[in-house]
Protein backbone atom coordinates (compact mmCIF):
# COMPACT_ATOMS: atom_id res chain seq x y z
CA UNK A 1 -36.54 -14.10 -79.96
CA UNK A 2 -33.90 -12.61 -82.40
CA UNK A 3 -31.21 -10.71 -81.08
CA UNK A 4 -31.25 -6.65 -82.04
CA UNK A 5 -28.68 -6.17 -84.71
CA UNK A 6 -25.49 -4.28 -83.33
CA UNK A 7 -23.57 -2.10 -86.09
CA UNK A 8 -20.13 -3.09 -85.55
CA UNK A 9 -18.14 -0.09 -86.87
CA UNK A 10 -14.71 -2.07 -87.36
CA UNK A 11 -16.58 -4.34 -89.72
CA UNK A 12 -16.61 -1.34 -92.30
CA UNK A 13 -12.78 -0.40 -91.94
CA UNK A 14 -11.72 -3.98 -93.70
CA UNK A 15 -9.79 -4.04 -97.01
CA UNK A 16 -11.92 -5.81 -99.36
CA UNK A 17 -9.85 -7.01 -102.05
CA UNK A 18 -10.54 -9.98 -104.14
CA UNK A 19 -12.64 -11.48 -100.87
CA UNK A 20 -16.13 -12.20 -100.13
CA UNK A 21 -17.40 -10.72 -97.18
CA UNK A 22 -20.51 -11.49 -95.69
CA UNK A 23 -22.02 -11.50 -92.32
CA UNK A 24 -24.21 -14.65 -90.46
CA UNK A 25 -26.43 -13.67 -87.76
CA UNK A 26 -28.26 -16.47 -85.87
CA UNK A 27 -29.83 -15.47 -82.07
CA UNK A 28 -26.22 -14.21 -80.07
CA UNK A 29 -24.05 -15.28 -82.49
CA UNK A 30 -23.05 -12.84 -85.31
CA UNK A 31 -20.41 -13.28 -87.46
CA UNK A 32 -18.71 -11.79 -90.36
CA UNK A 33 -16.87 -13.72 -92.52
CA UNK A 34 -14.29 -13.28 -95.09
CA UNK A 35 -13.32 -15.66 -97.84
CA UNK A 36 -13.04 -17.11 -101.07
CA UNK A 37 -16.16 -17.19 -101.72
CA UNK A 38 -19.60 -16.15 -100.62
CA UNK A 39 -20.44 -18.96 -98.29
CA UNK A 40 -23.35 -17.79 -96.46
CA UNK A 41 -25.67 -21.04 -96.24
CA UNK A 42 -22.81 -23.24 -95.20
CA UNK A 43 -21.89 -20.66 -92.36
CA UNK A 44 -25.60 -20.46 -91.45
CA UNK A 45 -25.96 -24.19 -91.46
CA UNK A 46 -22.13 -24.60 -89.43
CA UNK A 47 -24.00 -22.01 -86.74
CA UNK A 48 -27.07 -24.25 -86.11
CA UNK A 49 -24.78 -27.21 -85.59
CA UNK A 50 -22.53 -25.80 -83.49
CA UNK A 51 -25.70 -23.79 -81.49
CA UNK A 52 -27.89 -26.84 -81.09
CA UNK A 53 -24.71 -28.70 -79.54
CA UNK A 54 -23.82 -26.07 -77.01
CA UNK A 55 -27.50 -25.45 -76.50
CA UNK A 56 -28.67 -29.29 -75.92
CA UNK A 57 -25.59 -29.81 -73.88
CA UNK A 58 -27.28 -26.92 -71.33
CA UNK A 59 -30.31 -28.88 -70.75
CA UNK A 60 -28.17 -31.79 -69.34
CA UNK A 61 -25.87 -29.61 -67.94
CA UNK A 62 -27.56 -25.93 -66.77
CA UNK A 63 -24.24 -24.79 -65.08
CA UNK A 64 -22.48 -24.74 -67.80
CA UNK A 65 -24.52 -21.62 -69.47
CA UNK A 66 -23.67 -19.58 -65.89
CA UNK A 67 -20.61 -20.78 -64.02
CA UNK A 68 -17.86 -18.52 -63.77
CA UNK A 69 -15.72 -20.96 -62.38
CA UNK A 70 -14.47 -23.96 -64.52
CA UNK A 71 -16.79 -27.35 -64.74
CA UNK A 72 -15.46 -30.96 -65.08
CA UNK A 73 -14.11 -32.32 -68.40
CA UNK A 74 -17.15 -34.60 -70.01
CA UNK A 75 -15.41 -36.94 -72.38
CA UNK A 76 -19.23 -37.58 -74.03
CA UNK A 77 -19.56 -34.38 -74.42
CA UNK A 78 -19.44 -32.68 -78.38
CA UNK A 79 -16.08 -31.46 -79.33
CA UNK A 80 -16.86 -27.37 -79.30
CA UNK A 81 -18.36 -28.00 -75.95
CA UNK A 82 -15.06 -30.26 -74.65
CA UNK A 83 -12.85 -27.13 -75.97
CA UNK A 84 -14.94 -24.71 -74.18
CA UNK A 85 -14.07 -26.88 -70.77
CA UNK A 86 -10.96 -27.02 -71.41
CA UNK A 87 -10.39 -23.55 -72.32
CA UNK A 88 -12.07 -22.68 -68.88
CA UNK A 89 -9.97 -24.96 -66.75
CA UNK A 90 -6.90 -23.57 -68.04
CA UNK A 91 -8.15 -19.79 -67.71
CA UNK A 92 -9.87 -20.67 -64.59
CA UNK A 93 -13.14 -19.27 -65.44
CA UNK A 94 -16.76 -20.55 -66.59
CA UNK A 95 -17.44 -22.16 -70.10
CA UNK A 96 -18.96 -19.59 -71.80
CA UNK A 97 -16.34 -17.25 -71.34
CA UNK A 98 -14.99 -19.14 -74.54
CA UNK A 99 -18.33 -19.48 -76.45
CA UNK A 100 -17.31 -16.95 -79.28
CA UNK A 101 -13.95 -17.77 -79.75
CA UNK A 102 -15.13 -21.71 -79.94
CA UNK A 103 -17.77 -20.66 -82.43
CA UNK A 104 -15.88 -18.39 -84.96
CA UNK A 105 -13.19 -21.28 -84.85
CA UNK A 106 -15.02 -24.36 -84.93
CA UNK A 107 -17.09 -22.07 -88.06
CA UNK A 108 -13.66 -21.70 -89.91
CA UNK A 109 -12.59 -25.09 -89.43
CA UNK A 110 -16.01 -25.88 -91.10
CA UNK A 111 -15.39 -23.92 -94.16
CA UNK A 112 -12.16 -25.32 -94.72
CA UNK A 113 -13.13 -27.50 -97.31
CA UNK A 114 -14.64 -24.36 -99.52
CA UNK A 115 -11.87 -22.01 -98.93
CA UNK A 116 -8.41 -21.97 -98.03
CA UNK A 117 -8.48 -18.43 -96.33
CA UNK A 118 -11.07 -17.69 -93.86
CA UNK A 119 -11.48 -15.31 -91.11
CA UNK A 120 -14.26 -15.53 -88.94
CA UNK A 121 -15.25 -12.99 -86.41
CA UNK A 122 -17.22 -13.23 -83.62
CA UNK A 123 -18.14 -9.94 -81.43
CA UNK A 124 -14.65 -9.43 -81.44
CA UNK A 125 -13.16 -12.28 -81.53
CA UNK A 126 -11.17 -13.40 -84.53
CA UNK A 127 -9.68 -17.17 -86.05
CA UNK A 128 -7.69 -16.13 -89.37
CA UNK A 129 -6.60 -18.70 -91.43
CA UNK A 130 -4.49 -17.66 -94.45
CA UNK A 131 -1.28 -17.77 -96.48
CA UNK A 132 -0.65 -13.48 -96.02
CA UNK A 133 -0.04 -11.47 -93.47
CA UNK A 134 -2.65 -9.77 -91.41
CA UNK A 135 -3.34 -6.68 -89.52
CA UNK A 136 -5.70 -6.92 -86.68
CA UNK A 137 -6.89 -3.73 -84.89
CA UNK A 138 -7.84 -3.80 -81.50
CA UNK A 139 -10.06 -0.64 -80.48
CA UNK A 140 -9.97 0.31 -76.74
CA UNK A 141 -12.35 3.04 -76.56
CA UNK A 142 -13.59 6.06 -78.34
CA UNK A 143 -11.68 8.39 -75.82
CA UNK A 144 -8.53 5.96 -75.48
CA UNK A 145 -5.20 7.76 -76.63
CA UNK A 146 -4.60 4.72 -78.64
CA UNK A 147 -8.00 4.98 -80.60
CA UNK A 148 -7.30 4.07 -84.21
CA UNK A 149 -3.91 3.79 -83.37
CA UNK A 150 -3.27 0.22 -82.22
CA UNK A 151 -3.29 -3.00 -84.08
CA UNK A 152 -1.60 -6.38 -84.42
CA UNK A 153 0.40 -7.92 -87.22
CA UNK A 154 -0.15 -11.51 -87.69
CA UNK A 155 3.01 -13.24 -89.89
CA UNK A 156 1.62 -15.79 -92.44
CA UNK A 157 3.85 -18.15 -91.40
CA UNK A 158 1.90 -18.01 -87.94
CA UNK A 159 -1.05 -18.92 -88.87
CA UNK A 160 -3.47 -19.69 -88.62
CA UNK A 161 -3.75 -18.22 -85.18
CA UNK A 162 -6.41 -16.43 -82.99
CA UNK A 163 -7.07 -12.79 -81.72
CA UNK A 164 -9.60 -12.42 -78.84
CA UNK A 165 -10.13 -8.89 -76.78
CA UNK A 166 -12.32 -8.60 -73.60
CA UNK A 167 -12.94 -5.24 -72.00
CA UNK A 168 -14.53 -3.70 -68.98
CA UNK A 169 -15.70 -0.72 -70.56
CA UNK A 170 -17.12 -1.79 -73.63
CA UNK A 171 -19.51 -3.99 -74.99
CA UNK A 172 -21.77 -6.34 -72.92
CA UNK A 173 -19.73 -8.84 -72.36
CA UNK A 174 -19.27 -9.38 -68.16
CA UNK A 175 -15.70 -8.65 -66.86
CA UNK A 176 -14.96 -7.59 -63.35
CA UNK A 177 -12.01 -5.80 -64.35
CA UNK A 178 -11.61 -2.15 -65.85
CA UNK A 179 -9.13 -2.90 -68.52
CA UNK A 180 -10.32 -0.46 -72.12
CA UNK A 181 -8.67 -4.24 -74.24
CA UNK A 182 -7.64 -7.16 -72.74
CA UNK A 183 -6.30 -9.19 -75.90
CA UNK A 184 -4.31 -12.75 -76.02
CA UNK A 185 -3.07 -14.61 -79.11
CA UNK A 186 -3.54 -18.00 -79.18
CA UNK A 187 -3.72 -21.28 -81.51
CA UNK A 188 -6.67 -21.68 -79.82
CA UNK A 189 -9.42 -19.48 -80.17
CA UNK A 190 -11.30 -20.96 -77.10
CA UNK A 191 -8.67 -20.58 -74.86
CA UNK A 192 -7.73 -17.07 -76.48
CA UNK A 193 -11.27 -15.98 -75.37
CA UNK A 194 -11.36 -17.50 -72.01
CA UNK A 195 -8.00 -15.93 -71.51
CA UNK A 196 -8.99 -12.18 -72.56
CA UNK A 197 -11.79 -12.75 -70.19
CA UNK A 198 -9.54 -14.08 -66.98
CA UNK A 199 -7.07 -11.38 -68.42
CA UNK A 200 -9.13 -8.34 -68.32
CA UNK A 201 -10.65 -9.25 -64.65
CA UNK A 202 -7.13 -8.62 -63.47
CA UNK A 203 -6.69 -5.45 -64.57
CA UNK A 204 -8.68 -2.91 -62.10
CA UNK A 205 -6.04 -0.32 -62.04
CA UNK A 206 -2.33 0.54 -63.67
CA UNK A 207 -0.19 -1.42 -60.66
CA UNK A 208 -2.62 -4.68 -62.13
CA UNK A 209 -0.77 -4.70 -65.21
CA UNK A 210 2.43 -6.25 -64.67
CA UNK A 211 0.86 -9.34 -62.19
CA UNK A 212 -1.91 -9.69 -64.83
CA UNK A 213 0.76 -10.20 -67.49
CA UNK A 214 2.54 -12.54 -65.85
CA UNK A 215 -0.43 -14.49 -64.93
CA UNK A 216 -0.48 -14.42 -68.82
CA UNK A 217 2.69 -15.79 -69.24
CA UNK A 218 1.96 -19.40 -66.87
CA UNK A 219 -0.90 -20.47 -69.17
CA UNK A 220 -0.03 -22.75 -71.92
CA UNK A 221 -1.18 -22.32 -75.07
CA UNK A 222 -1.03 -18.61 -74.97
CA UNK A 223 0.80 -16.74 -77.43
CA UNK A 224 1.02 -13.76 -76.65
CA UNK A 225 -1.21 -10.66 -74.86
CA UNK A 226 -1.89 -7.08 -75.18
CA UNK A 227 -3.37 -4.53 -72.51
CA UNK A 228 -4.80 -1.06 -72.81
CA UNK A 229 -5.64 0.64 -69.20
CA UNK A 230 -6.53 4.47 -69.41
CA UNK A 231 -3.64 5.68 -70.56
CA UNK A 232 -0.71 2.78 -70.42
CA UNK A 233 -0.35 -0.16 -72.61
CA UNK A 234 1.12 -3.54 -71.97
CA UNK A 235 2.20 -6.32 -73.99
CA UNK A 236 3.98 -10.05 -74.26
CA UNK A 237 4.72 -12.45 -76.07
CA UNK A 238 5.04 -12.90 -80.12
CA UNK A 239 2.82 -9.32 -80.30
CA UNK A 240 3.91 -7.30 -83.11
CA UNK A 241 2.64 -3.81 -83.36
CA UNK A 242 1.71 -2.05 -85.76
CA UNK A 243 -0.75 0.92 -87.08
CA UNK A 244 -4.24 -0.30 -88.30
């Protein structure tokens, strides 16, 4: 069964220019995609790969569609499912807490050939690769005080470079936490995603914010991290700020 389209109102605030945009919607996974040119079919076809190989990995492995905790490394297993373990291990949460981030990057990676700028996002989650600086809002909540106010300025010269936001007020994504965003930066979009995910569990009230960012701080790979709760806002690392 197809999944019910979801109208993803930040899609619409993106600057055009001279890029394609176009969006790939297989089961879960929807992405939109910006780049050189209109490269629907090869997206479409990069989904089904990458699908199938997550998917067919289940079926030998069931726990790994519903852990929450990390599973062992499988050195047979396919590379976007070996990132998602690894992602987990170091967040210290299940698999598919890093399923969208692994997608829209493994997707990008896939395009490289036909384009040399490409972002791909996924639910939220975003792998830029470019040669120009980028502004990526992060939206915490239609009643947040920092509601169209709140984005984050990626340097060319840092990419390219992930952006991945978990909440636990928006969205169906599970979180235990209560955080309105829950973003890291990362190289890595799998481990960005697990990461927002471990991140945002932390954060149940304001006193969770400091612990929760240092928790931030001990995982390698992680570039940086941004968190919105109620009214306070939080942030570390190489996180520039800026207005969307």
């Amino acid at each position: 069964m197809n999944a019910r389209p979801v109208h993803r109102f930040y899609r619409d605030r993106h600057r055009h220019g001279p890029w394609r945009i176009f969006r790939v919607q297989v089961e879960q996974t929807d992405l939109w995609v910006r780049a050189e040119t209109d490269l629907t079919c090869k997206t479409h076809d990069l989904v089904l790969t990458y699908r199938r190989q997550i998917l067919d990995y289940s079926r030998t492995c069931p726990a790994f569609l519903t852990a929450l905790t990390p599973l062992p490394d499988d050195p047979l297993a396919p590379d976007i499912v070996r990132r998602m373990l690894h992602a987990a291990q170091r967040a210290q949460v299940g698999p598919m807490a890093a399923v969208a981030g692994a997608i829209a990057q493994a997707v990008a990676e896939g395009l490289g050939p036909w384009t040399r700028s490409v972002i791909v996002e996924n639910g939220g989650d975003c792998y830029a690769v470019a040669d120009e600086d980028l502004v990526v809002a992060v939206y915490p909540g239609e009643n947040s005080p920092f509601r169209d106010r709140l984005a984050l300025k990626l340097c060319a010269q840092d990419l390219p470079a992930a952006v991945c936001t978990s909440s636990g007020t928006l969205g169906h994504s599970l979180s235990f936490g209560r955080a309105d965003a829950a973003t890291i930066l990362s190289k890595d979009a799998a481990l960005a995603d697990a990461c927002a995910t471990a991140f945002g569990n932390r954060i149940r009230s304001r006193e969770d914010l400091e612990p929760a960012l240092a928790w931030v701080q001990s995982v390698p790979g992680v570039l940086g991290a941004l968190a919105v709760f109620q009214d306070r806002l939080a942030a570390w690392g190489r996180v520039e700020l800026t207005e969307p």
